[in-house]
N, C-alpha and C. Protein backbone atom coordinates (compact mmCIF):
# COMPACT_ATOMS: atom_id res chain seq x y z
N UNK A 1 0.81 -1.19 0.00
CA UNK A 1 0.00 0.00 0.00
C UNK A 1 0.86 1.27 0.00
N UNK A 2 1.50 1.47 1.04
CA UNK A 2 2.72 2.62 0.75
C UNK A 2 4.08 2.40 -0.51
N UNK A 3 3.92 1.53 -1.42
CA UNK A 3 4.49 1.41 -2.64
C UNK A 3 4.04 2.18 -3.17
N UNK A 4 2.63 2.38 -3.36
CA UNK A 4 2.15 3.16 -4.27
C UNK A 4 1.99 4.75 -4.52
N UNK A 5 2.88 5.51 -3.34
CA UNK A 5 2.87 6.67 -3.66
C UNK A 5 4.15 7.29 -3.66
N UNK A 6 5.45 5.83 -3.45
CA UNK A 6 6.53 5.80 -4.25
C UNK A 6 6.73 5.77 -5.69
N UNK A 7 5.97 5.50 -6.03
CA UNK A 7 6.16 4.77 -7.64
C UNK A 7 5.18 6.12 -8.29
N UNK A 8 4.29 6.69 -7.58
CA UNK A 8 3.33 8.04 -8.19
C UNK A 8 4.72 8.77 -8.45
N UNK A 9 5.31 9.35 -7.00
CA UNK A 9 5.89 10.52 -7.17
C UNK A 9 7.25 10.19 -7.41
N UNK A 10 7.78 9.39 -7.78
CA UNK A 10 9.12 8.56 -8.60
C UNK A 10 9.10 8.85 -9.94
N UNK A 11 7.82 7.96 -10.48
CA UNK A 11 7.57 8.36 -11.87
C UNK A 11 7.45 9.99 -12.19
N UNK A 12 7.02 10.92 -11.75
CA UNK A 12 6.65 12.43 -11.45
C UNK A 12 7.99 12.42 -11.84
N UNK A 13 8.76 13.28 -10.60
CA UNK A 13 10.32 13.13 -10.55
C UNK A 13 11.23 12.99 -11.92
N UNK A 14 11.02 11.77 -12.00
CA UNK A 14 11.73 11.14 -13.26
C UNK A 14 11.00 11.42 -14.86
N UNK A 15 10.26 11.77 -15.40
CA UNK A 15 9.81 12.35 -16.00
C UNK A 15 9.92 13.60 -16.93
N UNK A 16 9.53 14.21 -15.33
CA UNK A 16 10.25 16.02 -15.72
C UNK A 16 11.38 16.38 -15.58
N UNK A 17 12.07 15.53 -15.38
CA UNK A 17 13.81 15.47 -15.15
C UNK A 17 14.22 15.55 -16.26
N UNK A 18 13.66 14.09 -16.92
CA UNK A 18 14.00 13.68 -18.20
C UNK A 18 13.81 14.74 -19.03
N UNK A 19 12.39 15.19 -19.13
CA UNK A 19 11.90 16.19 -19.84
C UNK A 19 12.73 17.37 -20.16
N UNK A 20 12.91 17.97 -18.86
CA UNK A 20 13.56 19.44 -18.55
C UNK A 20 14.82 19.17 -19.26
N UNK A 21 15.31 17.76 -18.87
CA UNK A 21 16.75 18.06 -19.21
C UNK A 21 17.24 17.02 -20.96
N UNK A 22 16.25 16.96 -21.31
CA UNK A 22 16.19 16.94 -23.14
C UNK A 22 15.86 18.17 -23.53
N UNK A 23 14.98 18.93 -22.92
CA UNK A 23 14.67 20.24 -23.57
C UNK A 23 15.98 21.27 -23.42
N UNK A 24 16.71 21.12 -22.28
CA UNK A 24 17.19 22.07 -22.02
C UNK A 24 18.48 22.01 -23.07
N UNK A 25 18.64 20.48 -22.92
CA UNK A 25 19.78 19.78 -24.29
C UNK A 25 19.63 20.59 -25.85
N UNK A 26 18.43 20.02 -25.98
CA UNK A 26 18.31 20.88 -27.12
C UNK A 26 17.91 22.13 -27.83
N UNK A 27 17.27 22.90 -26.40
CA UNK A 27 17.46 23.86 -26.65
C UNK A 27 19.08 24.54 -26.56
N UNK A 28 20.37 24.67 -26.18
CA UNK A 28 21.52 24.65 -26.27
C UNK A 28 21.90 24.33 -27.62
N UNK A 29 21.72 22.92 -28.38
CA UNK A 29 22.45 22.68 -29.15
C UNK A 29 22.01 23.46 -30.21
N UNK A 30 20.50 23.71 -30.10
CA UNK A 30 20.25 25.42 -31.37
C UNK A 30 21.18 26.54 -31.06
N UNK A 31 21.57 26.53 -30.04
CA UNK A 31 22.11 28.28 -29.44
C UNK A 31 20.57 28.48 -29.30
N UNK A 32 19.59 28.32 -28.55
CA UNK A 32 18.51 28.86 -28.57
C UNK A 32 18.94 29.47 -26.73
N UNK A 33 17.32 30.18 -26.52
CA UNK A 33 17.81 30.70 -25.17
C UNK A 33 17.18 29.49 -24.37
N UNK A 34 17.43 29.07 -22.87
CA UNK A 34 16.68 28.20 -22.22
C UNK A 34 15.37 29.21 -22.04
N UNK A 35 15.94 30.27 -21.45
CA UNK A 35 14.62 31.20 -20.26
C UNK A 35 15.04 32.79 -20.94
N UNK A 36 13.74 33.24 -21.46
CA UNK A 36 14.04 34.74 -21.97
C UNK A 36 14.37 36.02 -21.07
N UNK A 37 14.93 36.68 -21.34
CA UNK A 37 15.58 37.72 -20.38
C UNK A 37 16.80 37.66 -19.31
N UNK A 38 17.39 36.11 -19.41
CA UNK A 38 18.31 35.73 -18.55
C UNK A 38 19.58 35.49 -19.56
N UNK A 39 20.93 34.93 -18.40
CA UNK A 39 21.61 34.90 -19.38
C UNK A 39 21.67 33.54 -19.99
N UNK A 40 22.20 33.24 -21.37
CA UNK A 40 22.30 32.16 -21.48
C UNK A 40 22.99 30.58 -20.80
N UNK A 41 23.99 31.06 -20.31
CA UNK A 41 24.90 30.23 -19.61
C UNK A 41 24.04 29.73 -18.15
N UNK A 42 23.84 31.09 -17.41
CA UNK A 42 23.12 30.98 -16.21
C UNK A 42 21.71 30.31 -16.13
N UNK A 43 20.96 30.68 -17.44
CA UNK A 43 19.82 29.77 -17.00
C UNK A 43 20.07 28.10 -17.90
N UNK A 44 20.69 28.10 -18.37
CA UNK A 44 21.02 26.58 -18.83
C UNK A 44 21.82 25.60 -17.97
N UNK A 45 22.78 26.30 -17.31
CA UNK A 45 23.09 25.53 -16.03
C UNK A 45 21.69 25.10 -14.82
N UNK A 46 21.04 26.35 -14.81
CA UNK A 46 19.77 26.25 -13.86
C UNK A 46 19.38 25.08 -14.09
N UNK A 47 18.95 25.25 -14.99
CA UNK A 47 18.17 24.35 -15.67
C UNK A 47 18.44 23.00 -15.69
N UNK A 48 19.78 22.74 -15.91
CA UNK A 48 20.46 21.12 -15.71
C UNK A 48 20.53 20.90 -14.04
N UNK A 49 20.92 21.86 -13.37
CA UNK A 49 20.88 21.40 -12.04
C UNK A 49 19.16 21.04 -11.70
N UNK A 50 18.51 21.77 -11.91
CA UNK A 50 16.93 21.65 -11.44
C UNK A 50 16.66 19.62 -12.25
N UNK A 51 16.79 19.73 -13.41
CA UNK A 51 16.30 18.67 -13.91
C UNK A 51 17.39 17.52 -13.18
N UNK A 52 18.75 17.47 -13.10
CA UNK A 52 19.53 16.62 -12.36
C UNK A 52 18.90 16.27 -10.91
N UNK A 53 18.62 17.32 -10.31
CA UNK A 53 18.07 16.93 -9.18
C UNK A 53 16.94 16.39 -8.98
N UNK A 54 15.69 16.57 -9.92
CA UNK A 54 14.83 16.13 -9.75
C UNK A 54 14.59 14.21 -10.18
N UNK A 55 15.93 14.28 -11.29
CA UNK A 55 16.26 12.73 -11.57
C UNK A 55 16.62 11.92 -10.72
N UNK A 56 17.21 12.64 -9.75
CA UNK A 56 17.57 12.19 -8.56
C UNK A 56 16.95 12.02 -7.29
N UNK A 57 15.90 12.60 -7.27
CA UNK A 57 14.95 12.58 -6.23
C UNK A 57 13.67 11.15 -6.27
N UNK A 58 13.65 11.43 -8.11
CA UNK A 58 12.88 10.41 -8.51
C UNK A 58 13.49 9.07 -8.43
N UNK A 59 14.74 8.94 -8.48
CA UNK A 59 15.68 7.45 -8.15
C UNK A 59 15.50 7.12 -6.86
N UNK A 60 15.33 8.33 -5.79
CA UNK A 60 15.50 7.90 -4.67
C UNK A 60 14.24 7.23 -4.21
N UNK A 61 13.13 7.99 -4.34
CA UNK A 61 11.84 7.41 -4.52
C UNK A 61 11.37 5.91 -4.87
N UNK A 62 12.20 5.94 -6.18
CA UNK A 62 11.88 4.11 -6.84
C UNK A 62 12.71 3.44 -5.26
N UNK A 63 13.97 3.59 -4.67
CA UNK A 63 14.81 2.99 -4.26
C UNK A 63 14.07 2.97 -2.57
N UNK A 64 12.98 3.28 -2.34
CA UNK A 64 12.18 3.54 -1.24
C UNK A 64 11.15 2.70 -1.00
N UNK A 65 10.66 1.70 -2.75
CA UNK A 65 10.35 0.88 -2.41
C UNK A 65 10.09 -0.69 -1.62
């Protein structure tokens, strides 16, 4: 019964991790901006740390089962 809201917010986690941090991939490999009005460097790092961590949160989650 408490598996199951490991594996909700695991999958969550892991997801938008993934997500954030393909988008953020390719937005870079255009030279595109990640986030408008910021700098490029600064919010593309953001951006990999936010999605790294959240990949990581979501591992920890599965590993809680």
């Amino acid at each position: 019964m408490e598996s199951e809201p490991a594996i909700f917010a695991g999958a969550v986690f892991s997801l938008f991790g993934g997500g954030l941090l393909a988008w953020t991939v390719t937005r870079v490999r255009q030279h595109r901006p990640v986030a408008e009005g910021v700098r490029p460097v600064a919010s593309a790092t953001l951006a990999s740390v936010v999605a790294v961590l959240a990949l990581v949160v979501g591992t920890w989650c599965f590993t809680r089962l």
